[in-house]
Protein backbone atom coordinates (compact mmCIF):
# COMPACT_ATOMS: atom_id res chain seq x y z
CA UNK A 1 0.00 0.00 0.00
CA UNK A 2 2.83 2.32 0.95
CA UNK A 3 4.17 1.74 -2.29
CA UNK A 4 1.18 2.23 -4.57
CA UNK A 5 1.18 5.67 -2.40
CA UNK A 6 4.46 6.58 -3.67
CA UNK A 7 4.06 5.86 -7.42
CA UNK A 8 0.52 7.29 -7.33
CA UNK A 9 2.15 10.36 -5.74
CA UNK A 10 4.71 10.36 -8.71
CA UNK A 11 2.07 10.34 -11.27
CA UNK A 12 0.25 13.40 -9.88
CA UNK A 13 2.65 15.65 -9.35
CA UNK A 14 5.70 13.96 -11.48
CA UNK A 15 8.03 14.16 -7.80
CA UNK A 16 7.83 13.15 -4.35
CA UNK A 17 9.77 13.30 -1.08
CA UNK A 18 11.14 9.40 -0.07
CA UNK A 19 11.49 9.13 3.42
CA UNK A 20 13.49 5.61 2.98
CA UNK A 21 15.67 5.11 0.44
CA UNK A 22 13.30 1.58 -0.43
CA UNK A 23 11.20 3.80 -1.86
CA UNK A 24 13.37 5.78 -4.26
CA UNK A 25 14.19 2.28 -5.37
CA UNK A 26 10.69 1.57 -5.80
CA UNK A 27 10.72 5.03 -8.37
CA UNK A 28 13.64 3.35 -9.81
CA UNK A 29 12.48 -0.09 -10.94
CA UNK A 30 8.75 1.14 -11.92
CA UNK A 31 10.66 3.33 -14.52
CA UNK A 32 9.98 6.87 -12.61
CA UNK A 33 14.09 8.34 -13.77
CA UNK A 34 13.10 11.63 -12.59
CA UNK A 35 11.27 11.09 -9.48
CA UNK A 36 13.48 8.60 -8.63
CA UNK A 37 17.00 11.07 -9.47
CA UNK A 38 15.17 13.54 -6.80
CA UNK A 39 14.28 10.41 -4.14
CA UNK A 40 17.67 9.37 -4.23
CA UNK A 41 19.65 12.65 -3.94
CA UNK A 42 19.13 13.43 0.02
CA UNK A 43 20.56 9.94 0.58
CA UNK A 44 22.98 10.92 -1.65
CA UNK A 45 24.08 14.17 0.27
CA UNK A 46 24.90 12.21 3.69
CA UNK A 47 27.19 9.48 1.37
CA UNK A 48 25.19 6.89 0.57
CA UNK A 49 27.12 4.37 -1.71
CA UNK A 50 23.43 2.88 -2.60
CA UNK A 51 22.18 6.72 -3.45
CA UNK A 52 25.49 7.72 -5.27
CA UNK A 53 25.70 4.25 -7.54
CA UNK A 54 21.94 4.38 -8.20
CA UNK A 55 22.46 7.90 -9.16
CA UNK A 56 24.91 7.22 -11.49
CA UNK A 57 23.10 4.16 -13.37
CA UNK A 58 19.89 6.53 -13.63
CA UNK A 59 22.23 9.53 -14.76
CA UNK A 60 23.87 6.94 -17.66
CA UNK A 61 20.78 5.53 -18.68
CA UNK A 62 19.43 6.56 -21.88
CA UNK A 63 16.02 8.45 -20.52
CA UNK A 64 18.73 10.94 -19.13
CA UNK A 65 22.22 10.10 -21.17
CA UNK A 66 24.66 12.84 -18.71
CA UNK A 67 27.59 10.98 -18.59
CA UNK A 68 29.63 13.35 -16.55
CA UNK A 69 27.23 13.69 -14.08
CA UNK A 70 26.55 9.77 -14.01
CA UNK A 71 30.71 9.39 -13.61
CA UNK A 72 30.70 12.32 -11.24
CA UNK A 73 28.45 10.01 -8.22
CA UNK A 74 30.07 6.81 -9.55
CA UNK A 75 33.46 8.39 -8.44
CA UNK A 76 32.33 9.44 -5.25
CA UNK A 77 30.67 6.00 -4.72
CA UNK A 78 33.58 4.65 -5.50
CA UNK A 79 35.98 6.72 -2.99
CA UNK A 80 33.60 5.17 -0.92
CA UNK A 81 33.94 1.74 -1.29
CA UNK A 82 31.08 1.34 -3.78
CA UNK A 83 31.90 -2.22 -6.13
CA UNK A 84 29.96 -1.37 -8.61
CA UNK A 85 30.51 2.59 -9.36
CA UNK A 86 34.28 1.34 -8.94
CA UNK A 87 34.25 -0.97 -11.69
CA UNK A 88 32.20 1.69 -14.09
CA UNK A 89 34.93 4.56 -13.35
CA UNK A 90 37.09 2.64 -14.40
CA UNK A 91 35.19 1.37 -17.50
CA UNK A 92 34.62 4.73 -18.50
CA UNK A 93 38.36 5.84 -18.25
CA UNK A 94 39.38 2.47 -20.32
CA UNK A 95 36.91 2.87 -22.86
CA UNK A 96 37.31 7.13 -23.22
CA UNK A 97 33.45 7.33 -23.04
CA UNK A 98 34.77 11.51 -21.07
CA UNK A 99 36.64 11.90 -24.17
CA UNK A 100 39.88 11.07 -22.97
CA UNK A 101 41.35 7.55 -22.59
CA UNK A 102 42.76 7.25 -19.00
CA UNK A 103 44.19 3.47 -18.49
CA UNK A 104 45.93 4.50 -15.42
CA UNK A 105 42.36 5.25 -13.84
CA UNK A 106 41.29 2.04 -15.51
CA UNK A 107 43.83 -0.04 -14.34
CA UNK A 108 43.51 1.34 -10.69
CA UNK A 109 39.72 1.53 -10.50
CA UNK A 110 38.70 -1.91 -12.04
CA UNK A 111 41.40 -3.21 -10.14
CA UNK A 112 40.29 -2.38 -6.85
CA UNK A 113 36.69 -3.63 -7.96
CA UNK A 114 38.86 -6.86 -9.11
CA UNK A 115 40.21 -7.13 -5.32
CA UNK A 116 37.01 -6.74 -4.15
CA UNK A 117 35.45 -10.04 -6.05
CA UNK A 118 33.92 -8.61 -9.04
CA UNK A 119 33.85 -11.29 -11.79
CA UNK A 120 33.42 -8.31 -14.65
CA UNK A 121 36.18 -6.65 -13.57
CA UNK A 122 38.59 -9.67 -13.24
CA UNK A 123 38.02 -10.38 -16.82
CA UNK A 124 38.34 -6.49 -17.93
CA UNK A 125 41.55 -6.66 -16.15
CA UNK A 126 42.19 -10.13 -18.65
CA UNK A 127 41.74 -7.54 -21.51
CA UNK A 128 42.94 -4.86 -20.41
CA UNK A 129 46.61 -6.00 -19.94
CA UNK A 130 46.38 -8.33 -23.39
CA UNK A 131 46.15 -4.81 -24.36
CA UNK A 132 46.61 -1.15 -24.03
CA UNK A 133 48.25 -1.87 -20.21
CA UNK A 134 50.87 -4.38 -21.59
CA UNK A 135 53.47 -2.47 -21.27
CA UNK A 136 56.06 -4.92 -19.35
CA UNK A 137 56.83 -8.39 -18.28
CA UNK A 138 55.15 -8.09 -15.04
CA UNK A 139 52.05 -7.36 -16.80
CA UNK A 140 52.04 -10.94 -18.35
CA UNK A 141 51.74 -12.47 -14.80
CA UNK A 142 49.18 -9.67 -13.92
CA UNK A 143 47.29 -10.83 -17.16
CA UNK A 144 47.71 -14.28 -16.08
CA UNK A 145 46.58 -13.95 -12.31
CA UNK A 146 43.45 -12.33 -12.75
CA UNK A 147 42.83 -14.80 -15.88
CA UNK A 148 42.86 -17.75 -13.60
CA UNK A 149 40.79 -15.54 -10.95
CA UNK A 150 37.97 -15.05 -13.40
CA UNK A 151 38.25 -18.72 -14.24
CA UNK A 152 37.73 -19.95 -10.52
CA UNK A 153 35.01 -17.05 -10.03
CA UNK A 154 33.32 -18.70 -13.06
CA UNK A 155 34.62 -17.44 -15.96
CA UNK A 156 35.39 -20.52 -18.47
CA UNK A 157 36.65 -17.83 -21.57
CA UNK A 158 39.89 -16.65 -19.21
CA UNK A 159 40.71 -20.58 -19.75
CA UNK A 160 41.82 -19.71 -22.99
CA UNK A 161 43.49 -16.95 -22.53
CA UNK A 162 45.61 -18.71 -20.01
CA UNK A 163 46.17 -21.52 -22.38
CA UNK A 164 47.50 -18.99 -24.89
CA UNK A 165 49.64 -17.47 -22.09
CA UNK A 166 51.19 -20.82 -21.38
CA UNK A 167 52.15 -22.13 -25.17
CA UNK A 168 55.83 -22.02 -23.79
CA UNK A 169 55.04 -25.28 -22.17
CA UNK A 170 52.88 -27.02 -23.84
CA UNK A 171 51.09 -29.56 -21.65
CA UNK A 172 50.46 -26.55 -19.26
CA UNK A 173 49.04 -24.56 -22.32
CA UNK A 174 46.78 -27.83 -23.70
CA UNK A 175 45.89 -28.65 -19.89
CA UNK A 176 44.31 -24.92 -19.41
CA UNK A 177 43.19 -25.25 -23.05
CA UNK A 178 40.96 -28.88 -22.01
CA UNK A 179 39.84 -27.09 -19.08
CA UNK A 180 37.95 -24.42 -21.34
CA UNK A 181 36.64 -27.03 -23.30
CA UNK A 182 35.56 -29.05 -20.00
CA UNK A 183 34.44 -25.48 -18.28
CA UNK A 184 32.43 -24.16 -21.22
CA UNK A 185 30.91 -27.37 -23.23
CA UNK A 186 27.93 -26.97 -21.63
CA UNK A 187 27.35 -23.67 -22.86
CA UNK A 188 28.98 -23.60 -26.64
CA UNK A 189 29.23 -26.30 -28.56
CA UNK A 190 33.13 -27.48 -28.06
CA UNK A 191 33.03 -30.55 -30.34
CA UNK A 192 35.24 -29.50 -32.82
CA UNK A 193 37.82 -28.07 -30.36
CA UNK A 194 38.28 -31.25 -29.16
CA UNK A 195 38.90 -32.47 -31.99
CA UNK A 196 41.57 -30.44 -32.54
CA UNK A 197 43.41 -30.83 -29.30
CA UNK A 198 46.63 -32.74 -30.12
CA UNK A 199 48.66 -34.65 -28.28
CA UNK A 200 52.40 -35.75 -29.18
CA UNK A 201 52.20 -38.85 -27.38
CA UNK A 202 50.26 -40.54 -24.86
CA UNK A 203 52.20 -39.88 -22.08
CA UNK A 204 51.93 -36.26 -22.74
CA UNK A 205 47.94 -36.84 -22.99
CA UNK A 206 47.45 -38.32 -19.53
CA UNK A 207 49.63 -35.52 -18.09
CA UNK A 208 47.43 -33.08 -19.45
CA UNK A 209 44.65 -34.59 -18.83
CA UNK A 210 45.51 -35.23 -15.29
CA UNK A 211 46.27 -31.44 -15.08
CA UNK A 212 43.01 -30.35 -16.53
CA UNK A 213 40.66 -32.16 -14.29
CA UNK A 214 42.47 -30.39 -11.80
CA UNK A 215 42.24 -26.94 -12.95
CA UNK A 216 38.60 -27.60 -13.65
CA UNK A 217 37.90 -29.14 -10.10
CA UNK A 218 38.44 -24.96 -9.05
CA UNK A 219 35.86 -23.55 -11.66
CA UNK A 220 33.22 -21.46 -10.41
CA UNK A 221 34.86 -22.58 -6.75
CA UNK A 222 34.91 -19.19 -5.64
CA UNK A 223 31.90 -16.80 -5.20
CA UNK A 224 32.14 -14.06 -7.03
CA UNK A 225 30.76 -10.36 -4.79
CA UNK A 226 27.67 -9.30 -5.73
CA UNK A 227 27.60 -5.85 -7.65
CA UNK A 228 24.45 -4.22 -6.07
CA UNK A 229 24.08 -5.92 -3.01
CA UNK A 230 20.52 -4.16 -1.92
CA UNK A 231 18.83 -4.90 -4.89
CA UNK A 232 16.81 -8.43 -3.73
C-alpha cells in the first residue's frame, strides 16, 4: 500500500519526497528516472554508496544520457567503497566514453573492484593488460593472475586466454586449453575443439589430462561479490 502511495504520488505531481531510500528504489524499478534522481539525492548528500551508484546508473541511462554527471556520483561512490561505481569509473576511463582515454584510472579503478570479487572486472583486467596496459613483463603475470581468478570465479573464456599465455610449455598450455573445453561445453558447442586438441604422445595426454581435471575441479569454486548488493 505504501508503495502504490508513492508511485501514485509520482504520477500526480511527477516528484515526491522518499522518506526511505526503499522507496526511491521503488521510483527506480517502476521506470519513474526523474522522481526517482530527486528520491535518491538526500541519501545521496549524507554518502550513501546505494544513493550515489543508483544515481549514477539513472544519470547513464538513456532516458537521461549525462555521462559526466553519471561518472561524477560513480566516483564518489567509488571513494567510498562502492563495487559497482568502482568498476564503471574505471570502465569509463578504459573505454574514453569523457573523451579522454585514462588506463591508469582504468587499471587502478577496475582493479580495486577486481580485489574486491567482481567477476566483470577480473576479466576487464584479462583484456585490459592483453592490451593497451601491456606495457612490461610483469604485466604478463598480472594478465595471467586475474585470468585464472575469473576462471575460478566462473569465468570458463579466461581458460583460454591462459592456455594462450602458457604455449611455452605445452602440456600446461593444452591442460588450461581442455579445461575451457571441460568449463564451457555446456554452454557452446566445443566438439570440434576437441577435436583439434593434439597430443604428441600418450604420455603427454594423460599428463594433461591429469592437469586439466584439476584446474577444472576450481571452476566457479569461488563466489564471485555481488555488484548491487541491496537490490533483492
Amino acid at each position: 500500500m505504501k508503495n502504490l502511495v508513492v508511485i501514485l504520488l509520482t504520477l500526480i505531481c511527477g516528484v515526491t519526497q522518499a522518506s526511505t531510500i526503499e522507496e526511491a528504489w521503488e521510483l527506480q524499478r517502476n521506470g519513474n528516472v526523474k522522481a526517482a534522481i530527486a528520491a535518491y539525492e538526500p541519501f545521496a548528500q549524507q554518502d550513501s554508496v546505494r544513493a550515489l551508484t543508483e544515481l549514477g546508473i539513472l544519470y547513464e541511462s538513456k532516458e537521461i544520457n549525462d555521462l559526466p554527471k553519471a561518472f561524477y556520483y560513480y566516483k564518489r561512490a567509488a571513494d567510498l567503497g562502492g563495487l559497482w561505481a568502482t568498476y564503471n569509473v574505471g570502465s569509463i576511463a578504459a573505454e574514453g566514453k569523457l573523451g579522454l582515454t585514462d588506463y591508469d584510472t582504468a587499471e587502478e579503478y577496475t582493479g580495486r573492484a577486481a580485489k574486491q570479487g567482481l567477476l566483470l572486472a577480473m576479466t576487464r583486467l584479462t583484456m585490459l593488460f592483453q592490451g593497451p596496459l601491456y606495457k612490461r613483463d610483469l604485466d604478463n603475470n598480472i594478465k595471467r593472475y586475474w585470468a585464472i581468478s575469473a576462471y575460478q570465479h566462473g569465468n570458463f573464456l579466461t581458460a583460454h586466454d591462459v592456455s594462450m599465455m602458457s604455449m611455452n610449455k605445452p602440456v600446461e598450455a593444452k591442460a588450461w586449453l581442455l579445461a575451457y573445453i571441460l568449463a564451457g561445453e555446456k554452454k557452446i558447442p566445443m566438439e570440434s575443439m576437441r577435436r583439434n586438441l593434439r597430443y604428441d604422445n600418450e604420455l603427454q595426454k594423460q599428463q594433461v589430462e591429469k592437469e586439466a581435471q584439476a584446474i577444472y575441479r576450481t571452476f566457479n569454486s569461488l563466489t564471485p561479490a555481488p555488484p548491487f548488493p541491496w537490490r533483492k
